[in-house]
C-alpha atoms as a PDB file:
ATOM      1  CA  UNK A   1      -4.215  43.504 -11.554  1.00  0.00           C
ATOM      2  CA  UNK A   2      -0.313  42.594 -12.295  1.00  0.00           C
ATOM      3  CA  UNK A   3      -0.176  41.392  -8.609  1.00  0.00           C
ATOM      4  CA  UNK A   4      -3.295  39.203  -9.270  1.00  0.00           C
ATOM      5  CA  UNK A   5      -2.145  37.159 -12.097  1.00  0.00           C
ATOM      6  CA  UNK A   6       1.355  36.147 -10.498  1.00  0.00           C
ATOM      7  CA  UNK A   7      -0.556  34.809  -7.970  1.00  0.00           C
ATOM      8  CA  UNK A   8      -2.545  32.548 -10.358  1.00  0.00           C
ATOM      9  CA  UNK A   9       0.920  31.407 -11.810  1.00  0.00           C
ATOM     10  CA  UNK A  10       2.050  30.696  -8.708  1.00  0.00           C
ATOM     11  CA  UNK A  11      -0.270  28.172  -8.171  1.00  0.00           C
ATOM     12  CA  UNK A  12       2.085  25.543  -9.958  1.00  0.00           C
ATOM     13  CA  UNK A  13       4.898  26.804  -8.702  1.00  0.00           C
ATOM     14  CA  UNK A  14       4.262  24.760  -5.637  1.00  0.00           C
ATOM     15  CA  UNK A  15       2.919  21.372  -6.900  1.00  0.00           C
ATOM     16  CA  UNK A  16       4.943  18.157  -5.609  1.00  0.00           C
ATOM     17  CA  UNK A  17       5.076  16.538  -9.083  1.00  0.00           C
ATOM     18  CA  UNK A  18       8.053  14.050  -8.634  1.00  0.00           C
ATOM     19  CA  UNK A  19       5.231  12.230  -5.417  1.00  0.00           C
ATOM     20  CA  UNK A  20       2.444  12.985  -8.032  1.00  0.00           C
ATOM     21  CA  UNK A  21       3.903  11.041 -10.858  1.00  0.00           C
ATOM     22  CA  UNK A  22       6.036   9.125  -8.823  1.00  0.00           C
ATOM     23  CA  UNK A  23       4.118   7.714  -5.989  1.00  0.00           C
ATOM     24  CA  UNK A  24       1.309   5.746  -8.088  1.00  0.00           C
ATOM     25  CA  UNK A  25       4.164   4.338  -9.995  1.00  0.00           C
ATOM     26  CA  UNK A  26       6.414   2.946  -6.619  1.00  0.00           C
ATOM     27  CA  UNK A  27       3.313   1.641  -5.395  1.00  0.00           C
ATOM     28  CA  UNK A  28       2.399  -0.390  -8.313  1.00  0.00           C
ATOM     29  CA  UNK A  29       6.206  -1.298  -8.103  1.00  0.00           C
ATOM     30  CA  UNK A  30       5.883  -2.431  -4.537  1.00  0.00           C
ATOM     31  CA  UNK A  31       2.394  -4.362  -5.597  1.00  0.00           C
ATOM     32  CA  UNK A  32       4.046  -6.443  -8.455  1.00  0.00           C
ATOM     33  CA  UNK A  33       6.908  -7.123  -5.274  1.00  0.00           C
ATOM     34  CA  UNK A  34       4.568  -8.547  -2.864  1.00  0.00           C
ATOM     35  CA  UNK A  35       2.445 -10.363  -5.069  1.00  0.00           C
ATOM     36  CA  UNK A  36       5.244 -12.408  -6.707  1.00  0.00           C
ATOM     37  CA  UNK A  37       6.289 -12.873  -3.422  1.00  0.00           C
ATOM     38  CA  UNK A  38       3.198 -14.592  -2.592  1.00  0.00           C
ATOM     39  CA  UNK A  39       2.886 -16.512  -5.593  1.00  0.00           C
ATOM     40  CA  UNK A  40       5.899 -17.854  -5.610  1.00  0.00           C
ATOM     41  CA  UNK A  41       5.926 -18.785  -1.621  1.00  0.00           C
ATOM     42  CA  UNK A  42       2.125 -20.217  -2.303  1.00  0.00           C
ATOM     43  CA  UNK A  43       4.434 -22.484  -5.429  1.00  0.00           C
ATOM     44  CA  UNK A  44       6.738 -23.866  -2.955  1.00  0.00           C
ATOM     45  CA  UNK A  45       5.084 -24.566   0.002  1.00  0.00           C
ATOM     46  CA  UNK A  46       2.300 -26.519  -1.706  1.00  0.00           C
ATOM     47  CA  UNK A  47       3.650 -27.966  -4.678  1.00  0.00           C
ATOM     48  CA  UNK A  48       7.632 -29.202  -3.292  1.00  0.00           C
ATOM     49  CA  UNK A  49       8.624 -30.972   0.225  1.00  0.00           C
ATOM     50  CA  UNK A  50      11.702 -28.486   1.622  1.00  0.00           C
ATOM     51  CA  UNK A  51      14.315 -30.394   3.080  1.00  0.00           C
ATOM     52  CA  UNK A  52      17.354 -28.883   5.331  1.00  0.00           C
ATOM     53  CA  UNK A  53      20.709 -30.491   3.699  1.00  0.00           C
ATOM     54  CA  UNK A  54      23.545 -29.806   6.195  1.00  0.00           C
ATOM     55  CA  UNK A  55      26.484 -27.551   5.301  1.00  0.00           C
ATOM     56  CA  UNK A  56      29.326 -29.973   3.630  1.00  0.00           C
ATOM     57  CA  UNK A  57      33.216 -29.219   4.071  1.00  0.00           C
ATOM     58  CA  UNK A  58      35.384 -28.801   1.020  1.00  0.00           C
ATOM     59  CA  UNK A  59      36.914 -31.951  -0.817  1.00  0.00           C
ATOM     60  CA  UNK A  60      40.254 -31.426  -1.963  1.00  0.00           C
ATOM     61  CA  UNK A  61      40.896 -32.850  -5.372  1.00  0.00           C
ATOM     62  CA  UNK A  62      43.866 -35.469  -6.277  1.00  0.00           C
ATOM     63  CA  UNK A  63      46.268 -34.821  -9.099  1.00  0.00           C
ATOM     64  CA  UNK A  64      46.668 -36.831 -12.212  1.00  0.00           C
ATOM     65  CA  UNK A  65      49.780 -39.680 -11.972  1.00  0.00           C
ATOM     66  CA  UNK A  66      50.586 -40.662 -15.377  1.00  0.00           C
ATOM     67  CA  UNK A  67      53.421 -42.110 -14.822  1.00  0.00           C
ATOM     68  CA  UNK A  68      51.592 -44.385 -11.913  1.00  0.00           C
ATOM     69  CA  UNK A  69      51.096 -48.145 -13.145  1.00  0.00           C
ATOM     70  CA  UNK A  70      48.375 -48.102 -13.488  1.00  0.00           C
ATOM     71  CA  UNK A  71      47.719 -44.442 -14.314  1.00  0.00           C
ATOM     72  CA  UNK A  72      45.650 -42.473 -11.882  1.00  0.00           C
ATOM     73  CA  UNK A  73      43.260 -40.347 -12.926  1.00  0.00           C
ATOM     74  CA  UNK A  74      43.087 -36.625 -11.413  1.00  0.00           C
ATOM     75  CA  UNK A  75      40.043 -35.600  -9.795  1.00  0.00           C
ATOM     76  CA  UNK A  76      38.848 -32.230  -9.310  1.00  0.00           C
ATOM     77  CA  UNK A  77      38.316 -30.292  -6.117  1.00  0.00           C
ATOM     78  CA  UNK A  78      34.647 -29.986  -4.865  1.00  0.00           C
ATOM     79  CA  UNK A  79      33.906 -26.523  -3.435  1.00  0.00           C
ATOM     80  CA  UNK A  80      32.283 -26.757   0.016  1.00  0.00           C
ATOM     81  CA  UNK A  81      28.373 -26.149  -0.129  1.00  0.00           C
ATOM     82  CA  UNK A  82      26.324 -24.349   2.735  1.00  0.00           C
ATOM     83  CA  UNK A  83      23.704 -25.283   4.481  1.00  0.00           C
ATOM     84  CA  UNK A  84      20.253 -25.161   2.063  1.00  0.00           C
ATOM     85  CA  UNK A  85      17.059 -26.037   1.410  1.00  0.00           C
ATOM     86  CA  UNK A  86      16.458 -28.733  -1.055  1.00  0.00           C
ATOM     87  CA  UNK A  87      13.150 -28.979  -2.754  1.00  0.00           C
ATOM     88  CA  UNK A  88      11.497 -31.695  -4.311  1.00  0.00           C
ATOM     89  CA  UNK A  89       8.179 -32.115  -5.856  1.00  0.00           C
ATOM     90  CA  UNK A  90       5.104 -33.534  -4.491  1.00  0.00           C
ATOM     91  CA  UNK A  91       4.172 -36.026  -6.866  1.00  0.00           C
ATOM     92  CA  UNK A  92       1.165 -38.282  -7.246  1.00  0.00           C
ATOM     93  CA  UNK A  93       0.535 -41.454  -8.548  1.00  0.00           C
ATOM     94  CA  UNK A  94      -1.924 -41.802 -11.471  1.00  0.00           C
ATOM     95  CA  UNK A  95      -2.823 -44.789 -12.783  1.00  0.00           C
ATOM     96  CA  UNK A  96      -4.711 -44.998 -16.342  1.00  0.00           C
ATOM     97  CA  UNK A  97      -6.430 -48.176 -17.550  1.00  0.00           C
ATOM     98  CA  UNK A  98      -6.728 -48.832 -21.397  1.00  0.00           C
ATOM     99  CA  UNK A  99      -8.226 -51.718 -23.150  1.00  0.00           C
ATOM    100  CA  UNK A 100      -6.079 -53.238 -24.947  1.00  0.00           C
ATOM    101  CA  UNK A 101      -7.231 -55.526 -28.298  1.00  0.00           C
ATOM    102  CA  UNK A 102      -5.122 -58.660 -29.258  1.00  0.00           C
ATOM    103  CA  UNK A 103      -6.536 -59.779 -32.810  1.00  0.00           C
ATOM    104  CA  UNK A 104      -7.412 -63.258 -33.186  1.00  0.00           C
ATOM    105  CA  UNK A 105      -6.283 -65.497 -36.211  1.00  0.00           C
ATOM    106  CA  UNK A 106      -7.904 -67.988 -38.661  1.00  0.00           C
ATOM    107  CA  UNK A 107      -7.666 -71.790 -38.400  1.00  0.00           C
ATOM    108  CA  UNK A 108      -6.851 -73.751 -41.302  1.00  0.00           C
ATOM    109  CA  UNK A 109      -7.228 -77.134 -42.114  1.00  0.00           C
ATOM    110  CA  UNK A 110      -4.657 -80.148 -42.536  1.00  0.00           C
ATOM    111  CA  UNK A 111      -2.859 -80.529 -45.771  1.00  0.00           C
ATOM    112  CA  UNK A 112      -1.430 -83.659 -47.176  1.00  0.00           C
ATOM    113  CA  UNK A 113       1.700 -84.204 -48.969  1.00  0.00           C
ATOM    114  CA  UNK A 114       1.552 -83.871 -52.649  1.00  0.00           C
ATOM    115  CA  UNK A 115       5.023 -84.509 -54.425  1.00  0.00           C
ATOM    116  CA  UNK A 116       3.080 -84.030 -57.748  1.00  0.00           C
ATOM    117  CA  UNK A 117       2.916 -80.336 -57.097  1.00  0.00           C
ATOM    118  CA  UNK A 118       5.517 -80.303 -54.974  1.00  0.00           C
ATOM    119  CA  UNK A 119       3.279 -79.262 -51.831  1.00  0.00           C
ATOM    120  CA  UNK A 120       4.695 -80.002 -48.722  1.00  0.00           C
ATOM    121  CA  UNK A 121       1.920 -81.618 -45.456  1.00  0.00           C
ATOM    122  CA  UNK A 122       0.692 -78.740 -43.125  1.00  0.00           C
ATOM    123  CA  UNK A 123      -0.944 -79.692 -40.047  1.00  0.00           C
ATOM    124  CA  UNK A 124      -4.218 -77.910 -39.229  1.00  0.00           C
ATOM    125  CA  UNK A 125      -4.065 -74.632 -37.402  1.00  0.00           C
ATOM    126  CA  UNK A 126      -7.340 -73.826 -34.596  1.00  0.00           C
ATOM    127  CA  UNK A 127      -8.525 -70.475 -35.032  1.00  0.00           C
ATOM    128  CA  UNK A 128      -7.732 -68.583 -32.021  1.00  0.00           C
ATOM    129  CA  UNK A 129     -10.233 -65.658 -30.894  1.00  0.00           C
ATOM    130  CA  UNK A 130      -9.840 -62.077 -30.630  1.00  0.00           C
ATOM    131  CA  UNK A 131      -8.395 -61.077 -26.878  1.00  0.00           C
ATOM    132  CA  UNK A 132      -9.371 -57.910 -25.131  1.00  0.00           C
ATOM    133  CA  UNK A 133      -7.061 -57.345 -21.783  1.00  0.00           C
ATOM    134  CA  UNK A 134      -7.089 -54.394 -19.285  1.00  0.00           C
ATOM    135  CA  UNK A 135      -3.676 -52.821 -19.419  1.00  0.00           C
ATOM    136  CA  UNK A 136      -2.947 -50.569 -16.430  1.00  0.00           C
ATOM    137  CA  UNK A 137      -0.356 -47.634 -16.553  1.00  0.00           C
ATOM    138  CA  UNK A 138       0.956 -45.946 -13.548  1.00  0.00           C
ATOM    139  CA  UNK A 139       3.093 -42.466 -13.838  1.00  0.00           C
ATOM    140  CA  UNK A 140       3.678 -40.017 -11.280  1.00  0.00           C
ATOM    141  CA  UNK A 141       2.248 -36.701 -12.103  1.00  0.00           C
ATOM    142  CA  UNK A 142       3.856 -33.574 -10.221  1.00  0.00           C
ATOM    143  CA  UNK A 143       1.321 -31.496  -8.005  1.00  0.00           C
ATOM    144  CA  UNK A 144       2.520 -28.281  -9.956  1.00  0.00           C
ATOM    145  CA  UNK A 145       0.964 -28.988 -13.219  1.00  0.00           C
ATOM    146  CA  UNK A 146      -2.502 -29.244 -11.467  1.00  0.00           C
ATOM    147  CA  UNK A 147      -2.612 -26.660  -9.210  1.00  0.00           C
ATOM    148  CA  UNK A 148      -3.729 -23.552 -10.537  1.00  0.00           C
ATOM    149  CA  UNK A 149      -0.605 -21.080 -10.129  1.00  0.00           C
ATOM    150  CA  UNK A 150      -2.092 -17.301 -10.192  1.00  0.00           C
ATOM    151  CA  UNK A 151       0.648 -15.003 -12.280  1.00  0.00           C
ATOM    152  CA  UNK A 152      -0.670 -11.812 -11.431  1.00  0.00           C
ATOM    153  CA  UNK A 153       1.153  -8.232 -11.781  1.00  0.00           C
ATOM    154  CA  UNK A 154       0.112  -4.639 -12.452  1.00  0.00           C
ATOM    155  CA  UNK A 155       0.284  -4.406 -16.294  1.00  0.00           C
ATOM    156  CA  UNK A 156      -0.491  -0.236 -16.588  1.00  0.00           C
ATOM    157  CA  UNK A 157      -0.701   2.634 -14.399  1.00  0.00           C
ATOM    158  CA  UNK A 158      -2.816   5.611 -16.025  1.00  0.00           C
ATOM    159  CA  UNK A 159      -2.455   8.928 -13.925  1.00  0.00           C
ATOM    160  CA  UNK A 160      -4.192  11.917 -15.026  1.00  0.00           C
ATOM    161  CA  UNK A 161      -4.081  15.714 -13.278  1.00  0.00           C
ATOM    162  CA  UNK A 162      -6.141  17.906 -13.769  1.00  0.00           C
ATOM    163  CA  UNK A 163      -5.956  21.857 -12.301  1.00  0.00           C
ATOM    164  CA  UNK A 164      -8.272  24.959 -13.066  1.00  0.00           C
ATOM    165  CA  UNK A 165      -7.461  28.496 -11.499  1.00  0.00           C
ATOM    166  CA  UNK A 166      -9.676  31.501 -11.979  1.00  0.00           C
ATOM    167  CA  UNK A 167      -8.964  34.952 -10.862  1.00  0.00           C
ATOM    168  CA  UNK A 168     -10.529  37.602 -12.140  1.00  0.00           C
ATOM    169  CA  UNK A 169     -10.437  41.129 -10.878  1.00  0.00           C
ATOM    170  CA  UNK A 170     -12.021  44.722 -10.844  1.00  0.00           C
ATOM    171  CA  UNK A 171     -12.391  47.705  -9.405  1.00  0.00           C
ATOM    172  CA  UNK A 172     -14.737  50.454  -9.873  1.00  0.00           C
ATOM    173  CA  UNK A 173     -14.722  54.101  -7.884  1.00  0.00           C
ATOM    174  CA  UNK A 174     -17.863  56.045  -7.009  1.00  0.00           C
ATOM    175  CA  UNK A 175     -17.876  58.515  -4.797  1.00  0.00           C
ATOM    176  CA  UNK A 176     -20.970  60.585  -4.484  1.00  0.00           C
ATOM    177  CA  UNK A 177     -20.549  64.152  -3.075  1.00  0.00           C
ATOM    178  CA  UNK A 178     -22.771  66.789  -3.399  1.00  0.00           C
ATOM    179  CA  UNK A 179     -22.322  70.388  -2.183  1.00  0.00           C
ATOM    180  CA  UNK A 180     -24.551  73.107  -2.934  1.00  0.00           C
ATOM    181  CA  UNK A 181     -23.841  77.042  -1.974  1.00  0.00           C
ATOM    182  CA  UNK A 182     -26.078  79.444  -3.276  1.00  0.00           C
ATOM    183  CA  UNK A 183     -25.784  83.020  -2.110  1.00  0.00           C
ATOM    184  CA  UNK A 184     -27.714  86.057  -3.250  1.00  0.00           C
ATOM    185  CA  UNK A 185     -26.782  89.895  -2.975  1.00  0.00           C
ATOM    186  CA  UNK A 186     -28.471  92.890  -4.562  1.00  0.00           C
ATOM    187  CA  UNK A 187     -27.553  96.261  -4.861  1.00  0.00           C
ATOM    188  CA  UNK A 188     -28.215  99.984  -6.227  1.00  0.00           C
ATOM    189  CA  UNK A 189     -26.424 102.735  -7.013  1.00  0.00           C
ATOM    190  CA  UNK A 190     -27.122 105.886  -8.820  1.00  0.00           C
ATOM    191  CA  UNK A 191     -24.104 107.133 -10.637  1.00  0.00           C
ATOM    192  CA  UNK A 192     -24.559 110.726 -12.169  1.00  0.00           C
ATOM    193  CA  UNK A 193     -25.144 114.737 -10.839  1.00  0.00           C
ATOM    194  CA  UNK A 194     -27.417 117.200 -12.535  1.00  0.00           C
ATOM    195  CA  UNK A 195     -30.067 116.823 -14.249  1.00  0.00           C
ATOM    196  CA  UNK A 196     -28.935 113.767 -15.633  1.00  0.00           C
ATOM    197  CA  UNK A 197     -28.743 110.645 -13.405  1.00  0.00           C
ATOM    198  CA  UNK A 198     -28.630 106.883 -13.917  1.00  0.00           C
ATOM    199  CA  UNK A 199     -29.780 103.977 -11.249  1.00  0.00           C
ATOM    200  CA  UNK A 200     -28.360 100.488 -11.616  1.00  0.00           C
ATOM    201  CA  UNK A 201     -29.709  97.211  -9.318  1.00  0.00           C
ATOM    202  CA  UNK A 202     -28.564  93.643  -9.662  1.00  0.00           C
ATOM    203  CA  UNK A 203     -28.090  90.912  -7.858  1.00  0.00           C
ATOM    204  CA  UNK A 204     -25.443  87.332  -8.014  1.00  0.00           C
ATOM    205  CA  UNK A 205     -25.903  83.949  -6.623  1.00  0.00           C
ATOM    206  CA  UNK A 206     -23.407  80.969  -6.669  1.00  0.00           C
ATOM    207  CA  UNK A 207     -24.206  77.456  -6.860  1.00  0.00           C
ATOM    208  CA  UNK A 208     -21.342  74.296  -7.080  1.00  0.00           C
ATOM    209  CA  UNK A 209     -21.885  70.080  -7.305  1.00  0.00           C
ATOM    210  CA  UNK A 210     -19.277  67.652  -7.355  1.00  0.00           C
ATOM    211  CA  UNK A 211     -20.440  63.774  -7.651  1.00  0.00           C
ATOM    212  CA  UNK A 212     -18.257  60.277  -7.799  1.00  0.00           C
ATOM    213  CA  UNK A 213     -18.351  56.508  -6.774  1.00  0.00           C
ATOM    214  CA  UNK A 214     -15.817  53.820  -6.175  1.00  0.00           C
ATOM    215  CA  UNK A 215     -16.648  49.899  -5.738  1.00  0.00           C
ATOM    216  CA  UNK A 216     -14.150  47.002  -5.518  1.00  0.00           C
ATOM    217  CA  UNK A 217     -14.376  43.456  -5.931  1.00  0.00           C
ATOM    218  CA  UNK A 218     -11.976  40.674  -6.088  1.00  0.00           C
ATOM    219  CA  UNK A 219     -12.791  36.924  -6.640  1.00  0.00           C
ATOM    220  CA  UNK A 220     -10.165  33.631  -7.007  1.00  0.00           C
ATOM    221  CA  UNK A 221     -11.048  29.692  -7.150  1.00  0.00           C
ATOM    222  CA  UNK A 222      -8.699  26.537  -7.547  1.00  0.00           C
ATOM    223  CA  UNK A 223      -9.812  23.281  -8.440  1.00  0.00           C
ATOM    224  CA  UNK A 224      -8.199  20.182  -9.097  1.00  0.00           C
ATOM    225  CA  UNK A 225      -8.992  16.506 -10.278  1.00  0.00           C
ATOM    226  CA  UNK A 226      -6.105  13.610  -9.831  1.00  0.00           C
ATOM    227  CA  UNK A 227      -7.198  10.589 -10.379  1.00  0.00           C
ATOM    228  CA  UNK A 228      -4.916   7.109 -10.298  1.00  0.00           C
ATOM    229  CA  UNK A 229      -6.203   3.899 -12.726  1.00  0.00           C
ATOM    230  CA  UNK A 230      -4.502   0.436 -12.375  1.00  0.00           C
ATOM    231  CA  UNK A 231      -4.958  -2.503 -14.713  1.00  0.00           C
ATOM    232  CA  UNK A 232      -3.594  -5.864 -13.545  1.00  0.00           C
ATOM    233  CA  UNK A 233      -3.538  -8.869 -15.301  1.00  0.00           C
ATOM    234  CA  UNK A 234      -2.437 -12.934 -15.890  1.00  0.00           C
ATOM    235  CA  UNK A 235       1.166 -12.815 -16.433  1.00  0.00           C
ATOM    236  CA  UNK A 236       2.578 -15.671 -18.793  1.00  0.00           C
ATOM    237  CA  UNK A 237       4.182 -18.826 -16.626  1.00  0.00           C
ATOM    238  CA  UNK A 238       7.468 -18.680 -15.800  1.00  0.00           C
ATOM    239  CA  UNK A 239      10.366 -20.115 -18.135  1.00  0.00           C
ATOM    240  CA  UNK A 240      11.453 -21.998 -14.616  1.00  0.00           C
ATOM    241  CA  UNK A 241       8.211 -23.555 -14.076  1.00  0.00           C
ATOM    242  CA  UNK A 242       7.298 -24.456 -17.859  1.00  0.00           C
ATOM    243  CA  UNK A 243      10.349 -25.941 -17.481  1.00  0.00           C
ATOM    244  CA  UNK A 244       9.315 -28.456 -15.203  1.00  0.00           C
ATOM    245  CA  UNK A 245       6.072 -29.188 -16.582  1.00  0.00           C
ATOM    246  CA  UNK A 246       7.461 -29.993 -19.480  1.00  0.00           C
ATOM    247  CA  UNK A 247      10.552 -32.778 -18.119  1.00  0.00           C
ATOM    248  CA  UNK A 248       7.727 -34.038 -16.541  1.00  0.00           C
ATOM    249  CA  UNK A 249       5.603 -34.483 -19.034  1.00  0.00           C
ATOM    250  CA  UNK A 250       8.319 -36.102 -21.276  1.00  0.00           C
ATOM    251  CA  UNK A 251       8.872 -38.604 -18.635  1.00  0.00           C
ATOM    252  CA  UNK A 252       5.746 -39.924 -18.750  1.00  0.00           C
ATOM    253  CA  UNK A 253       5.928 -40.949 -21.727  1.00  0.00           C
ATOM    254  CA  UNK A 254       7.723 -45.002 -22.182  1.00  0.00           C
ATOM    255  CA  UNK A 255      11.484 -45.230 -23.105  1.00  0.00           C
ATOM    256  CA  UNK A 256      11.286 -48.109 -25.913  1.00  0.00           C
ATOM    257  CA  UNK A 257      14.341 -50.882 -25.349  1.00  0.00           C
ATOM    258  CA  UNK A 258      15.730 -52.259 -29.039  1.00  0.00           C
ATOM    259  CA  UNK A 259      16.135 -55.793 -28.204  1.00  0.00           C
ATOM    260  CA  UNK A 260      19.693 -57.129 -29.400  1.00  0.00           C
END
């Protein structure tokens, strides 16, 4: 019985929890990996033209010359920069038309002179109609802020185990034996002399039975349930790419001159 129920707790002993627990969560790890991979090489090479700029050599700076007439300036050294991709955005042109309404004015008629009232003449004014014009606007829109950009990632990994073990044991003995000895005697004997004499028979038998049983039985079952649930989900934008949108959509809008 003792040796039964180690067994049972043995059958832990021997689980591999760290792949368990840990191999549902590297893979979701590996998932978020490739797919922002993805997205963000699906950004680049359909929203932004790459172009190769060649590796430049180092400029060494000058040093300030007060005491030069006139004074030069110092200028600082500029590090040399590698060879790179440069990428620029693919931008279209969209024009929008708006009506646009120029009110019209009232005429008025000639005045004369009147030095009584002290009116000064006023020549008559036409009336001039109201003007409707077709205004057209041209901006260049970026192909990023109409593409749809997918922003998925694996948002929660559920993992639930589940293990049953049973073992149960008995043992019962029966043993059936059955022996049977029966043996009969008989005898007489006459004990006495004289006149006087006394005759005695009897007989013995033996009989013996002896009866057991003995039945064993042993049964054990494992079962187990592991079961993995992912949940993935829109991510919010990136800072980066809000970014643009928005410069973007501030340039649209017109920078107003103040006229000196």
């Amino acid at each position: 019985m003792e040796t039964a129920l180690l067994s049972m707790a043995q059958q832990f002993s021997g689980l591999p929890m760290e792949a368990l627990i840990g191999g549902p969560l590297n893979a979701a790890a590996n998932a978020n990996a490739a797919m922002a991979i993805t997205q963000t090489k699906f950004m680049l090479d359909t929203c932004f033209i790459k172009t190769e700029v060649e590796a430049k050599p180092e400029v060494a700076g000058v040093a300030p010359d007060p005491t030069a007439n006139p004074p030069v300036a110092g200028k600082p050294t500029i590090p040399a920069i590698p060879k790179h991709n440069e990428y620029s955005p693919i931008m279209i042109v969209m024009s929008l038309t708006r009506p646009v309404i120029t009110p019209g004015t009232p005429g008025s008629p000639a005045v004369q002179a009147d030095p009584a009232t002290n009116t000064p003449a006023r020549a008559a004014v036409d009336a001039k109609p109201a003007i409707i014009q077709n205004v057209t606007s041209q901006f260049n829109l970026p192909m990023l802020t109409v593409v749809p950009l997918n922003s998925l990632a694996v948002q929660s990994v559920d993992i639930n185990f589940e293990m049953e073990v049973k073992s149960s044991f008995s043992q019962e003995e029966s043993k059936s034996s059955e022996q049977s000895r029966k043996a009969e005697g008989s005898f007489e004997a006459k004990v006495g002399w004289g006149p006087f004499s006394v005759t005695v028979k009897g007989s013995a038998s033996y009989d013996s039975k002896d009866t057991s049983s003995q039945n064993s039985h042993y049964q054990k079952s494992n079962s187990a349930k592991y079961t993995v649930a992912v949940h993935a989900g829109q991510q919010e934008m990136p800072k980066g790419v809000n970014t643009i949108i928005e410069a973007f959509t501030r340039a649209i809008d017109p920078i107003t001159l103040s006229v000196s």
